[in-house]
Protein backbone atom coordinates (compact mmCIF):
# COMPACT_ATOMS: atom_id res chain seq x y z
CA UNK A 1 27.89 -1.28 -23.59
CA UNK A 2 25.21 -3.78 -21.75
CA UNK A 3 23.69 -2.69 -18.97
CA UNK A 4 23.83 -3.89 -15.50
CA UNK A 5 20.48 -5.74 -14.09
CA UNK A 6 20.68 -3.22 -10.95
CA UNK A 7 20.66 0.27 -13.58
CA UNK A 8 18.10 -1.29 -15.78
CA UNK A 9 15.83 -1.87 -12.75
CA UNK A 10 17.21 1.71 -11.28
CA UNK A 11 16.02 2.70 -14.95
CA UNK A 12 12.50 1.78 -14.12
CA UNK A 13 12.26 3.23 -11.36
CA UNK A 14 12.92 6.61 -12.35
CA UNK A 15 10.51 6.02 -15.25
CA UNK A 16 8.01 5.16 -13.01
CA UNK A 17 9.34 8.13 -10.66
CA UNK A 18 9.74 6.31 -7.48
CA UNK A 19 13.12 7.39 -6.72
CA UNK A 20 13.87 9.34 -4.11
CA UNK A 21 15.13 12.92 -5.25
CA UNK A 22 18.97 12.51 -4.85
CA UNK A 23 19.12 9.12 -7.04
CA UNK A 24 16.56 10.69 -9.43
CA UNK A 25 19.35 13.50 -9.79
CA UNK A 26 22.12 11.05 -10.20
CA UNK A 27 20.98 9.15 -12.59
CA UNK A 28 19.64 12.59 -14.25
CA UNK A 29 23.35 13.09 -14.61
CA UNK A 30 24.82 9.68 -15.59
CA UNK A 31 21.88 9.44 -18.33
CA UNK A 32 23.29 12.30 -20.09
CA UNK A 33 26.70 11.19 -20.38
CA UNK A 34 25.54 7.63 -20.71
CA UNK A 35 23.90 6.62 -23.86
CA UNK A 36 22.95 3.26 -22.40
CA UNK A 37 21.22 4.29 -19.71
CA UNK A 38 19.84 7.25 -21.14
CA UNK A 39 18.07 4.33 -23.71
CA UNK A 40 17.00 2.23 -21.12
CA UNK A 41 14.95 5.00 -19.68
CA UNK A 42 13.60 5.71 -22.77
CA UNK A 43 12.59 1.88 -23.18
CA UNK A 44 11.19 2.39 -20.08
CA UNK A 45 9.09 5.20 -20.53
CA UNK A 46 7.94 3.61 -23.62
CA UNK A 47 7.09 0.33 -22.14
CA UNK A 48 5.34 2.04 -19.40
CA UNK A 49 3.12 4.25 -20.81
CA UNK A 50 -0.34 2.49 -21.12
CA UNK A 51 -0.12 3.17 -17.07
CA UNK A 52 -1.60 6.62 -18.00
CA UNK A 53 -4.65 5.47 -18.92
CA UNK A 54 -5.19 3.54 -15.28
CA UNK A 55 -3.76 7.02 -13.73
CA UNK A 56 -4.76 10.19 -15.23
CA UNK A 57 -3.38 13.01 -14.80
CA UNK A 58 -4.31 15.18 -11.18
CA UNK A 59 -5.17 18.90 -11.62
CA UNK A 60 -4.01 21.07 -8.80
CA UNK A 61 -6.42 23.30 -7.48
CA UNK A 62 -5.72 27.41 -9.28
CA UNK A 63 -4.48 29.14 -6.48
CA UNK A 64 -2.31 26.79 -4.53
CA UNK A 65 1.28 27.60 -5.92
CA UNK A 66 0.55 30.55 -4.42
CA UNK A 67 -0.90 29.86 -1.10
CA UNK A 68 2.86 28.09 -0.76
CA UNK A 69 4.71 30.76 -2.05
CA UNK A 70 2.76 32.74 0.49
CA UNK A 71 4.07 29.95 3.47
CA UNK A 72 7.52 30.51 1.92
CA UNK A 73 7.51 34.06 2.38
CA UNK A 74 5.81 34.01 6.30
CA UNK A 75 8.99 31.19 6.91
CA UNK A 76 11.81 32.86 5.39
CA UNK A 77 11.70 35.73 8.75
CA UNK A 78 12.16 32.96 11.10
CA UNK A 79 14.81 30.65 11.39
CA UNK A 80 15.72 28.25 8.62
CA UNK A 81 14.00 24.79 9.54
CA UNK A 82 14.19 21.06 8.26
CA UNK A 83 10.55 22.39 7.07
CA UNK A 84 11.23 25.30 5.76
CA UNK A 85 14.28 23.55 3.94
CA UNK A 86 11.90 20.80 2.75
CA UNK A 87 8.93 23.20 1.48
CA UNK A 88 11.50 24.58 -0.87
CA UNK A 89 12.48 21.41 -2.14
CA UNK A 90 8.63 20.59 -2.93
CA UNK A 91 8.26 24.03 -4.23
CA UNK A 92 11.19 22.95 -6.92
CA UNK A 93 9.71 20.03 -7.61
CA UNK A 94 6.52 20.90 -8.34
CA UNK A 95 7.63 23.19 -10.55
CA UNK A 96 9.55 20.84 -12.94
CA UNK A 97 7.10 18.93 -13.06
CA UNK A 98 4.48 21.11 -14.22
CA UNK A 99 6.49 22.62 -16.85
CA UNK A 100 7.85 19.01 -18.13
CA UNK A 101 5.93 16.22 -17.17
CA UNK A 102 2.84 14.33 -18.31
CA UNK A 103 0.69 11.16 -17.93
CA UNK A 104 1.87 9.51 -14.85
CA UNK A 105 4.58 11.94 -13.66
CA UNK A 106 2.39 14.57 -13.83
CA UNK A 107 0.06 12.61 -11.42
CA UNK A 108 3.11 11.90 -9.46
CA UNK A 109 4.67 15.77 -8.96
CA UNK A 110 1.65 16.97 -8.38
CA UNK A 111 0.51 14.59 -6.02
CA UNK A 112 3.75 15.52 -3.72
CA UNK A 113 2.73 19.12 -3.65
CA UNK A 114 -0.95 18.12 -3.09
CA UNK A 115 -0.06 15.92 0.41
CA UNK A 116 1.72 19.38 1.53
CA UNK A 117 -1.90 20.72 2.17
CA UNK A 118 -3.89 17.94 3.35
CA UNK A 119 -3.29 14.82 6.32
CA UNK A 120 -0.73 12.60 5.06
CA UNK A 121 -2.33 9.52 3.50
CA UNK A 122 -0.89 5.98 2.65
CA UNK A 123 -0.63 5.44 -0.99
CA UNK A 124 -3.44 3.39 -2.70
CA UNK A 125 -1.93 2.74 -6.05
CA UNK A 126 0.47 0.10 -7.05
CA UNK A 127 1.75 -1.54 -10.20
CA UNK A 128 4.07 -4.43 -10.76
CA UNK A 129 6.26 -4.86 -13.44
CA UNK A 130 6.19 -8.67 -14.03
CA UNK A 131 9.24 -9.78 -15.80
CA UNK A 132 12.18 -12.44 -16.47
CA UNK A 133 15.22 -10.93 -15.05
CA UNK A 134 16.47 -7.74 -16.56
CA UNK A 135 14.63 -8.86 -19.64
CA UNK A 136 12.11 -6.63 -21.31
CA UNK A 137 8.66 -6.53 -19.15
CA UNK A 138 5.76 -8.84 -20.25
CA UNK A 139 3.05 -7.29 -17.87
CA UNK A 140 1.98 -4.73 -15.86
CA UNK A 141 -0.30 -5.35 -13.18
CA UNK A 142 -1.69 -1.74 -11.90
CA UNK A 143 -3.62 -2.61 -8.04
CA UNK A 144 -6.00 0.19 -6.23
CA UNK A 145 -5.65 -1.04 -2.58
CA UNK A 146 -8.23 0.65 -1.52
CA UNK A 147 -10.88 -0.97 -3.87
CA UNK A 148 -8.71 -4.48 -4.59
CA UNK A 149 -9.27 -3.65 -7.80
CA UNK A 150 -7.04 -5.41 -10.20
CA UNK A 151 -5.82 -4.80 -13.86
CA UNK A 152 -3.34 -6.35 -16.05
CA UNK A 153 -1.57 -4.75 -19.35
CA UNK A 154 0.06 -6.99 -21.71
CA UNK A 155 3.86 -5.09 -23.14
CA UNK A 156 5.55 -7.63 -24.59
CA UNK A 157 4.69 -11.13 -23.44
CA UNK A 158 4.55 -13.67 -26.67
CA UNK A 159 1.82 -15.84 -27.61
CA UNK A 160 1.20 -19.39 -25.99
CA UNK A 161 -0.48 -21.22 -28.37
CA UNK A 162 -3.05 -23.84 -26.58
CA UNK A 163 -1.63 -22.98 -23.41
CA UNK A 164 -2.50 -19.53 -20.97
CA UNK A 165 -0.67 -17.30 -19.08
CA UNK A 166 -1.87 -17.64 -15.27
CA UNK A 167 -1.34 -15.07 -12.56
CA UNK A 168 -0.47 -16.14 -8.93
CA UNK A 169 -0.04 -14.43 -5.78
CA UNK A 170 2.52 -15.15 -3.39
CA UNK A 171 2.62 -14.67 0.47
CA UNK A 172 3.98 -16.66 3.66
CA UNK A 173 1.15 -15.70 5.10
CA UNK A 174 -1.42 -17.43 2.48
CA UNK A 175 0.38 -20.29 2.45
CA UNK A 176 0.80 -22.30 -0.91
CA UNK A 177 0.29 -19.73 -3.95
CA UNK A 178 -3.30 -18.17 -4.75
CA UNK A 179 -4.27 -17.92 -8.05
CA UNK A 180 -5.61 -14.50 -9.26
CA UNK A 181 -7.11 -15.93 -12.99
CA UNK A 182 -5.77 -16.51 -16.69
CA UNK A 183 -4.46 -12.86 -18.15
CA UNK A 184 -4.44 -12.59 -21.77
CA UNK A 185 -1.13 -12.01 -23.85
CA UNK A 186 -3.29 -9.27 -26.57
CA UNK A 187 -5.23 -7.50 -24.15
CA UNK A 188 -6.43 -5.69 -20.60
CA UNK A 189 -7.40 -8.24 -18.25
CA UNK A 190 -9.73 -6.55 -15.52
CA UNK A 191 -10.99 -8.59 -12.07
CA UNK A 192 -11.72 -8.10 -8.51
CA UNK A 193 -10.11 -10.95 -7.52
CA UNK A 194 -8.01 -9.52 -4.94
CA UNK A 195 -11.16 -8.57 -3.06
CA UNK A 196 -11.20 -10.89 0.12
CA UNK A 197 -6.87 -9.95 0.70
CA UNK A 198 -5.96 -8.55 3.78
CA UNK A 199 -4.32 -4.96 2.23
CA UNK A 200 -1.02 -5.10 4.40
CA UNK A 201 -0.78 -8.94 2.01
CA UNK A 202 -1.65 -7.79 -1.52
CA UNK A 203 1.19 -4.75 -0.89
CA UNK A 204 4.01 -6.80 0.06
CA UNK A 205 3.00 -10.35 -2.10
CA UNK A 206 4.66 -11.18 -5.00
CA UNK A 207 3.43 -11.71 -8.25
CA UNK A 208 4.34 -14.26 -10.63
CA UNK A 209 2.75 -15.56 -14.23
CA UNK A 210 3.28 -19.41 -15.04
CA UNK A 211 2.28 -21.02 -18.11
CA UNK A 212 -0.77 -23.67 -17.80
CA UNK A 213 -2.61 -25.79 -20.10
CA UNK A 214 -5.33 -23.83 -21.76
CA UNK A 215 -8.07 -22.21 -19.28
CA UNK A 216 -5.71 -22.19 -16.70
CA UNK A 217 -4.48 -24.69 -13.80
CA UNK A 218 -6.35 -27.92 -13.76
CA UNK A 219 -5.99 -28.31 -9.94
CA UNK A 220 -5.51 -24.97 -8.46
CA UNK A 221 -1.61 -24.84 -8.04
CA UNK A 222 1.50 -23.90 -10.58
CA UNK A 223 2.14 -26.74 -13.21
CA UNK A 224 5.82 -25.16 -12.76
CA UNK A 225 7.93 -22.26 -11.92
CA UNK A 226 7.04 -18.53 -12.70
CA UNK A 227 7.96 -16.88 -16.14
CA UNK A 228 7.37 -13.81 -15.34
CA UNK A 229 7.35 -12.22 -11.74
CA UNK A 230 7.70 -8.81 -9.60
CA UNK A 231 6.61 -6.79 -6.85
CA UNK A 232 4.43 -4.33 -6.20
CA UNK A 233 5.65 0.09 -6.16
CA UNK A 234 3.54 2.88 -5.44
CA UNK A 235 2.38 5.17 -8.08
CA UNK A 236 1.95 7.99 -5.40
CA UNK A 237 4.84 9.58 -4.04
């Protein structure tokens, strides 16, 4: 059975755990009736994983499962609330995910429980999956927003002989396309080009990878169309 384009991206989603809880159940539940979609998660995960070395894992502080079992307990004589409701649900959560996840889940989980504590704060990791359709991805460009600090992971992009893969960034608001630098095909490209971007433009930008002669663009704009593109999802929750 081939997959649809929608559950293969749905697929990377929940690999990347970006779903929100009640489509992160559903497809819990098709996956295990589903062989299909149950690989393409797998795939996924596999493809994914050298995003746990740019986001290691968060370790919660010893006593604070406690501290919200000890909220739970204070709640549970008043009234049932939306809160109260929704403290459970993190409660549940946080649970699963420290008995079963790891790498960038982990970070993920725990970093839901952590905002339950502390003054809600705007996520300041991204990644893009930059990719051809529903085919498989050829980078992964991981983004701190906070620093503009930019790094690309080759998964599965093939070699261009005398010619290099360039990465471009793509706004209304800059205009024609920017180009962020040559990214290699074999290994981690690291830059700060991303350093002089207005944050509310490198978050909703897309990026795209065309192929140029070798060293890149000769004049500063695309020889031709992208091979490779996608947008940018938080890592945080």
């Amino acid at each position: 059975m081939t997959l649809s384009p929608d559950d293969d991206f749905a697929a990377a989603e929940f690999a990347l755990g970006t779903l929100e809880p009640g489509e992160r159940a559903t497809l819990a539940a098709r996956r295990r009736r589903e062989p299909a979609l149950d690989a393409a998660i797998r795939a996924w995960e596999a493809r994914l994983s050298p995003l746990a070395e740019a986001t290691p894992p968060i370790a919660p502080p010893q006593d604070f499962l406690p501290a919200i079992e000890t909220r739970i307990r204070a709640a549970a004589a008043r009234p049932a609330s939306d809160g109260v409701a929704a403290l459970h649900k993190r409660l549940a959560r946080w649970r699963a995910a420290a008995i079963g996840a790891t790498g960038i889940a982990a970070a993920l989980a725990i970093g839901v429980v952590a905002r339950e504590a502390t003054r809600p704060a705007a996520p300041h990791e991204f990644v893009a999956v930059l990719q051809r359709s529903a085919d498989s991805p050829a980078f992964v460009a991981s983004i701190n927003l906070d620093t503009r600090e930019l790094t690309v992971r080759p998964l599965a992009a093939p070699p261009q002989p005398d010619r290099s893969y360039e990465l471009w960034i793509i706004d209304p608001k800059l205009g024609p396309p920017r180009s962020l630098g040559v990214i290699d095909a074999a290994t981690v490209t690291r830059g700060a080009r991303l350093a002089g971007y207005d944050r509310a433009v490198v978050e909703d930008a897309t990026y795209a990878v065309t192929v140029e002669p070798k060293g890149g663009s000769p004049d500063g704009k695309p020889s031709g169309p992208p091979v490779f593109i996608g947008k940018l999802l938080p890592v945080e929750p």
